[in-house]
N, C-alpha and C. Protein backbone atom coordinates (compact mmCIF):
# COMPACT_ATOMS: atom_id res chain seq x y z
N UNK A 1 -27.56 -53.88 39.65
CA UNK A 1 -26.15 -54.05 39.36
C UNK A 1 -25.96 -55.30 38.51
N UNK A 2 -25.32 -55.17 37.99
CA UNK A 2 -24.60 -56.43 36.13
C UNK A 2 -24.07 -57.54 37.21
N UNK A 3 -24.07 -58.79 36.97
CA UNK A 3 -23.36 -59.63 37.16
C UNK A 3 -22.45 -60.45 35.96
N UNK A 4 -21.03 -60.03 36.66
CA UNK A 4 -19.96 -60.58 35.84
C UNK A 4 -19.42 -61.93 36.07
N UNK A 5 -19.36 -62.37 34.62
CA UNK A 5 -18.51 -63.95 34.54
C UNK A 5 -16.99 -63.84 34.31
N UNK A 6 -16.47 -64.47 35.19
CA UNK A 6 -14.69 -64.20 35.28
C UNK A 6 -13.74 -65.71 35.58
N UNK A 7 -13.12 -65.73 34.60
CA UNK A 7 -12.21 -66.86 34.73
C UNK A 7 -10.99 -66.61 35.09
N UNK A 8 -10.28 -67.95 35.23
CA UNK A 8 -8.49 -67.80 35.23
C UNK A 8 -8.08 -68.59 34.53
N UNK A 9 -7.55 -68.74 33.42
CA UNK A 9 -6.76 -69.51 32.42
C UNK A 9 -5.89 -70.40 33.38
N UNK A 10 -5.14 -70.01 34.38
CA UNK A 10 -3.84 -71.20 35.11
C UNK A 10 -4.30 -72.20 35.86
N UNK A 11 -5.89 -71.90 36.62
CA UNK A 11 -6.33 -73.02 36.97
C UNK A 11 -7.75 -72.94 36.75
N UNK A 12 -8.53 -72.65 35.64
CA UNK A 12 -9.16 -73.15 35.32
C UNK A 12 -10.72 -72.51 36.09
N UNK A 13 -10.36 -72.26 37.17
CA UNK A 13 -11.65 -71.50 37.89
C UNK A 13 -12.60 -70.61 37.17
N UNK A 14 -13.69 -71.13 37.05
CA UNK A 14 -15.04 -69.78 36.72
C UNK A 14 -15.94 -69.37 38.13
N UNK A 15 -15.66 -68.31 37.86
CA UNK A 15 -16.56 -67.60 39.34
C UNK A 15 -17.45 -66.25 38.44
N UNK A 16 -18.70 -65.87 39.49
CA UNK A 16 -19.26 -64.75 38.95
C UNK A 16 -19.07 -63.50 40.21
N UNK A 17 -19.02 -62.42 39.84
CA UNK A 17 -19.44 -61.23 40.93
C UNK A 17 -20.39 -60.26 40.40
N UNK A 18 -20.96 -59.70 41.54
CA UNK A 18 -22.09 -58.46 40.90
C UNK A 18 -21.06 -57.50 41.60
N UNK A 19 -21.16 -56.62 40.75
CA UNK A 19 -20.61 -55.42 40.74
C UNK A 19 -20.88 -54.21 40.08
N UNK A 20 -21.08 -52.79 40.39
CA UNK A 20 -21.43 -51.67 39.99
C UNK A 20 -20.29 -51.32 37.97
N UNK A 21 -21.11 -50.49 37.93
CA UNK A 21 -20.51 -50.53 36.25
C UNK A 21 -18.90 -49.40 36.63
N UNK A 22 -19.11 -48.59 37.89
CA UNK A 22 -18.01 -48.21 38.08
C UNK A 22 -16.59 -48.76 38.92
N UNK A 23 -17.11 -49.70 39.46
CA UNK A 23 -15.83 -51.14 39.89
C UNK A 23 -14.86 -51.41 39.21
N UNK A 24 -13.82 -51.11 39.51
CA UNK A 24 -12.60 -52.09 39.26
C UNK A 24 -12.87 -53.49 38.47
N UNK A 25 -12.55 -53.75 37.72
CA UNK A 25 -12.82 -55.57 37.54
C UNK A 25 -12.30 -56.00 38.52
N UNK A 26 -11.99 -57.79 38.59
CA UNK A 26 -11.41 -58.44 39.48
C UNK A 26 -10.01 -59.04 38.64
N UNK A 27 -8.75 -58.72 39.64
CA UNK A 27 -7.60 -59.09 38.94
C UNK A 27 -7.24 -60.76 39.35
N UNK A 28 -7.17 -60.88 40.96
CA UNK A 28 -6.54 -61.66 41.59
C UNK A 28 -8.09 -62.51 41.54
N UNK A 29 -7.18 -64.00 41.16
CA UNK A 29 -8.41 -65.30 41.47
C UNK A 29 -8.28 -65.78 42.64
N UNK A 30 -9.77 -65.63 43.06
CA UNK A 30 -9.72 -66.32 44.64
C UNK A 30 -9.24 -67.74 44.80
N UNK A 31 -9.13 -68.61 43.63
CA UNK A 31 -8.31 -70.07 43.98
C UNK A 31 -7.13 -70.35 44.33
N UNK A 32 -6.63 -69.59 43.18
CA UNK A 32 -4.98 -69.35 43.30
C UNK A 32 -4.55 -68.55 43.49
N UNK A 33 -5.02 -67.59 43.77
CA UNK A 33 -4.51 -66.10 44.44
C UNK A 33 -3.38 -65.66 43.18
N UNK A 34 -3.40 -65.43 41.56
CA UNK A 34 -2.77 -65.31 40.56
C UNK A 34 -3.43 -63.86 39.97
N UNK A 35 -3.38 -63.13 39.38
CA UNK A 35 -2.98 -62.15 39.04
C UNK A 35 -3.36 -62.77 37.36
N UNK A 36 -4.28 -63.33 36.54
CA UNK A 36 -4.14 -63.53 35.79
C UNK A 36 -6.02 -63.78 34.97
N UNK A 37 -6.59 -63.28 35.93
CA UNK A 37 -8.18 -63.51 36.03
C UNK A 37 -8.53 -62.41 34.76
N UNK A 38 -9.35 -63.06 33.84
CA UNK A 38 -9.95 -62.33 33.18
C UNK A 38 -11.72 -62.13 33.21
N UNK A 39 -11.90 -61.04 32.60
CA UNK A 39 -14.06 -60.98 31.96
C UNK A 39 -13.66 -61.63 30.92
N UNK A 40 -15.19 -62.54 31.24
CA UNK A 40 -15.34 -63.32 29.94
C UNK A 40 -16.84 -62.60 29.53
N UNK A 41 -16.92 -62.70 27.92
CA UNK A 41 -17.94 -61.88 27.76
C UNK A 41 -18.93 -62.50 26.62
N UNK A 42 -19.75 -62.72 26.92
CA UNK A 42 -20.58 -63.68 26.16
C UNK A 42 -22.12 -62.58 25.80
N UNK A 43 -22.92 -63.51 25.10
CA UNK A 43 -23.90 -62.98 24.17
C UNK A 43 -25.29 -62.91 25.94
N UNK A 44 -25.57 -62.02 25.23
CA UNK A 44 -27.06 -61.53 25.99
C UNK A 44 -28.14 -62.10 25.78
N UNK A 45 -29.44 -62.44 26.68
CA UNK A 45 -30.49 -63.04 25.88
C UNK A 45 -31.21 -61.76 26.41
N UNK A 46 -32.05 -61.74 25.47
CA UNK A 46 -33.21 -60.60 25.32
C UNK A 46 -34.78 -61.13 25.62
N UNK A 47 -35.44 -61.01 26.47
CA UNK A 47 -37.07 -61.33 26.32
C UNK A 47 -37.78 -60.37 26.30
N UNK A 48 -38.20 -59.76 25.24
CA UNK A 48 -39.60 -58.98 25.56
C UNK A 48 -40.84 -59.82 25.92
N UNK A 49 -41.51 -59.04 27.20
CA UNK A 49 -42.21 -59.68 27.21
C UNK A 49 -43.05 -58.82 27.81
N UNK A 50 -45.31 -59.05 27.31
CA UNK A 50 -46.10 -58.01 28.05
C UNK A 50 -46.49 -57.70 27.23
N UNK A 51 -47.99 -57.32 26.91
CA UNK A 51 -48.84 -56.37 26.02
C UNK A 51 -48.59 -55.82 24.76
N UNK A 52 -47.53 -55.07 25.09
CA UNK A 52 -46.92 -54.13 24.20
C UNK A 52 -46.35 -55.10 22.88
N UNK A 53 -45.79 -56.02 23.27
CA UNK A 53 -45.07 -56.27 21.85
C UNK A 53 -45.63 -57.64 21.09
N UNK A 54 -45.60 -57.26 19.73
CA UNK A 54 -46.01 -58.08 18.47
C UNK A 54 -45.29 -58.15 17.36
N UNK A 55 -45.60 -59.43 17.41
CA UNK A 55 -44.44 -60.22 15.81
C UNK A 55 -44.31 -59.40 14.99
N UNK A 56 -45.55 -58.57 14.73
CA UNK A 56 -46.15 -57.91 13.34
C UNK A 56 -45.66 -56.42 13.34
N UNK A 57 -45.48 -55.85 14.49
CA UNK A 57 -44.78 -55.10 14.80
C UNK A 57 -43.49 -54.17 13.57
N UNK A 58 -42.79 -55.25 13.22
CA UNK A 58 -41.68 -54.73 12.63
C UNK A 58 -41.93 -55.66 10.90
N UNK A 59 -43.22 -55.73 10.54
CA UNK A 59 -43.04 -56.04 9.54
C UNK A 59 -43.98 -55.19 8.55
N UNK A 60 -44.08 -55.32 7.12
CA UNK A 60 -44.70 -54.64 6.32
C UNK A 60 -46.32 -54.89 6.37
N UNK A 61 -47.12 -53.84 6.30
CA UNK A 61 -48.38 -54.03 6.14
C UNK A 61 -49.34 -54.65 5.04
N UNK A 62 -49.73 -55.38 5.38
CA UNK A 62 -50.40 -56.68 4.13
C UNK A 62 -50.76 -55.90 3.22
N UNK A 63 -51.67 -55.00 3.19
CA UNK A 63 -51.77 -54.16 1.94
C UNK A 63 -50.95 -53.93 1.27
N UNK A 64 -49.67 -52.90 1.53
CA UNK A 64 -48.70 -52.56 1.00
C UNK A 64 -47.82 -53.55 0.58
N UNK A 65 -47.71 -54.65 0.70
CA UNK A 65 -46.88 -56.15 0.61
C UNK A 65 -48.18 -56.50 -1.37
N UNK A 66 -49.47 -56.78 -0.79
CA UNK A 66 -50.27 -57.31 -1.89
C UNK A 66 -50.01 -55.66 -3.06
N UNK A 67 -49.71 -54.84 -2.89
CA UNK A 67 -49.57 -53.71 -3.56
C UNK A 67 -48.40 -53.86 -4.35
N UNK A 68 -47.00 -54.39 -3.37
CA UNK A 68 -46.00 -54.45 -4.40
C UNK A 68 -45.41 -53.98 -4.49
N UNK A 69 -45.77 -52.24 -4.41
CA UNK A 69 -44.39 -51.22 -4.68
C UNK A 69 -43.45 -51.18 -3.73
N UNK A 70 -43.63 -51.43 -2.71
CA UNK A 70 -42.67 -51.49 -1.19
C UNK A 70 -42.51 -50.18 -0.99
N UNK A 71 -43.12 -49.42 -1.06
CA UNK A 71 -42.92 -48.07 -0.32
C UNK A 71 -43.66 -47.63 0.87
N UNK A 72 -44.82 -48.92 1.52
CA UNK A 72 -45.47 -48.94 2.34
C UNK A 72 -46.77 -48.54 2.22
N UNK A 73 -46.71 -47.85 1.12
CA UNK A 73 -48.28 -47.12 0.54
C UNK A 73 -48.97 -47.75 0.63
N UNK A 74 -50.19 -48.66 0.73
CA UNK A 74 -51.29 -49.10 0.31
C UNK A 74 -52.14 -48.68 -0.58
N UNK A 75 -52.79 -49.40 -1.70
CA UNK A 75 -53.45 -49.00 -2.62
C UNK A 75 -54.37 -48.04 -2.63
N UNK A 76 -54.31 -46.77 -3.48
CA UNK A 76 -55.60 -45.72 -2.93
C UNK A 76 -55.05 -44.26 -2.44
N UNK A 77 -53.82 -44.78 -1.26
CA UNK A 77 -53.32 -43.80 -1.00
C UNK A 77 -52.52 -43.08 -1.70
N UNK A 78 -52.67 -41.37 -1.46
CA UNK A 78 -51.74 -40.56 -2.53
C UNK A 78 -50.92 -40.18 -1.99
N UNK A 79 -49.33 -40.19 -2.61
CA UNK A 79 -48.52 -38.94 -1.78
C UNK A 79 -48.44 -37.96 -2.45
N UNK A 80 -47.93 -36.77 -1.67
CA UNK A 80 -47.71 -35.19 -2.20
C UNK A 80 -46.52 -35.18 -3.44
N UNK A 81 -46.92 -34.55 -4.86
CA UNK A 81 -46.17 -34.23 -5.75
C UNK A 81 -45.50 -33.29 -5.37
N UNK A 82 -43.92 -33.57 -5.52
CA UNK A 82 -43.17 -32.18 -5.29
C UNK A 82 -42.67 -31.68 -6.51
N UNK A 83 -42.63 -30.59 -6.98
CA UNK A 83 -42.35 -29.75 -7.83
C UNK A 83 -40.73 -29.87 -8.36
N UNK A 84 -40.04 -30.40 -9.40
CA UNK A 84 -38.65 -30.51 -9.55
C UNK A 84 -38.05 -29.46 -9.19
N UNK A 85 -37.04 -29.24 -8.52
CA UNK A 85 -36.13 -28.18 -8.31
C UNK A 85 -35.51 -27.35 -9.52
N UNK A 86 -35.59 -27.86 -10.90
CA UNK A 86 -35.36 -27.36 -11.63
C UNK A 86 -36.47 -26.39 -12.62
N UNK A 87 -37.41 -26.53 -12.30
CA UNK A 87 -38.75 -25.70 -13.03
C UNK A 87 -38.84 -24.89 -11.82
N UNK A 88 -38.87 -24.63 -10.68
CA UNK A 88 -38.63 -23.77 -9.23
C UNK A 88 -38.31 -22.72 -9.55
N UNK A 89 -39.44 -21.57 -9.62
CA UNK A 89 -38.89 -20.49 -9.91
C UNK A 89 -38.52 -19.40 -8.39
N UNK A 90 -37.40 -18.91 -8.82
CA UNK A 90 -36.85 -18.20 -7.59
C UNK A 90 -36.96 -16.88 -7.39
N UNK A 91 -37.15 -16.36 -6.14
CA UNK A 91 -37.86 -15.37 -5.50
C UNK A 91 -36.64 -14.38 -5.22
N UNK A 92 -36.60 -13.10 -5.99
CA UNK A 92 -35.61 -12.10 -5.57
C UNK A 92 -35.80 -11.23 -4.77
């Protein structure tokens, strides 16, 4: 279950609750018993962490980088010629 950060603007109180994603928020602040409590909603931190993941991961392959064309190819490799759609002769 998420734990939520919740303030009250009239006096100032920050409190957290864990609560299910189908809960009610919280209206009333337990300080002042006001009717004026909001979610505050701030940035996430992310860690991957474990075996699986690498820097290199999401970047271009040194070959294809010293190659230049940026299409990921590496030197050597061929791709398939496709035939223009306009010389395509059609089948009745």
């Amino acid at each position: 279950m998420p734990t939520y950060q919740y303030a009250c603007p009239d006096c100032g109180y920050k409190f957290e609750r864990v609560q299910r994603f189908t809960d009610d928020p919280v209206r009333v602040c337990p300080e002042c018993s006001r009717e004026s409590v909001y979610r505050v909603v701030s940035k996430v931190a992310i860690t991957f962490k474990g075996s699986g993941w690498y820097i290199t991961d999401s970047r271009q392959s040194s070959k294809a980088a010293k190659n230049g064309d940026g299409n990921g190819k590496a030197e050597g490799e061929k791709t398939a010629d496709k035939e223009p759609a306009a010389t395509a002769e059609k089948s009745d």
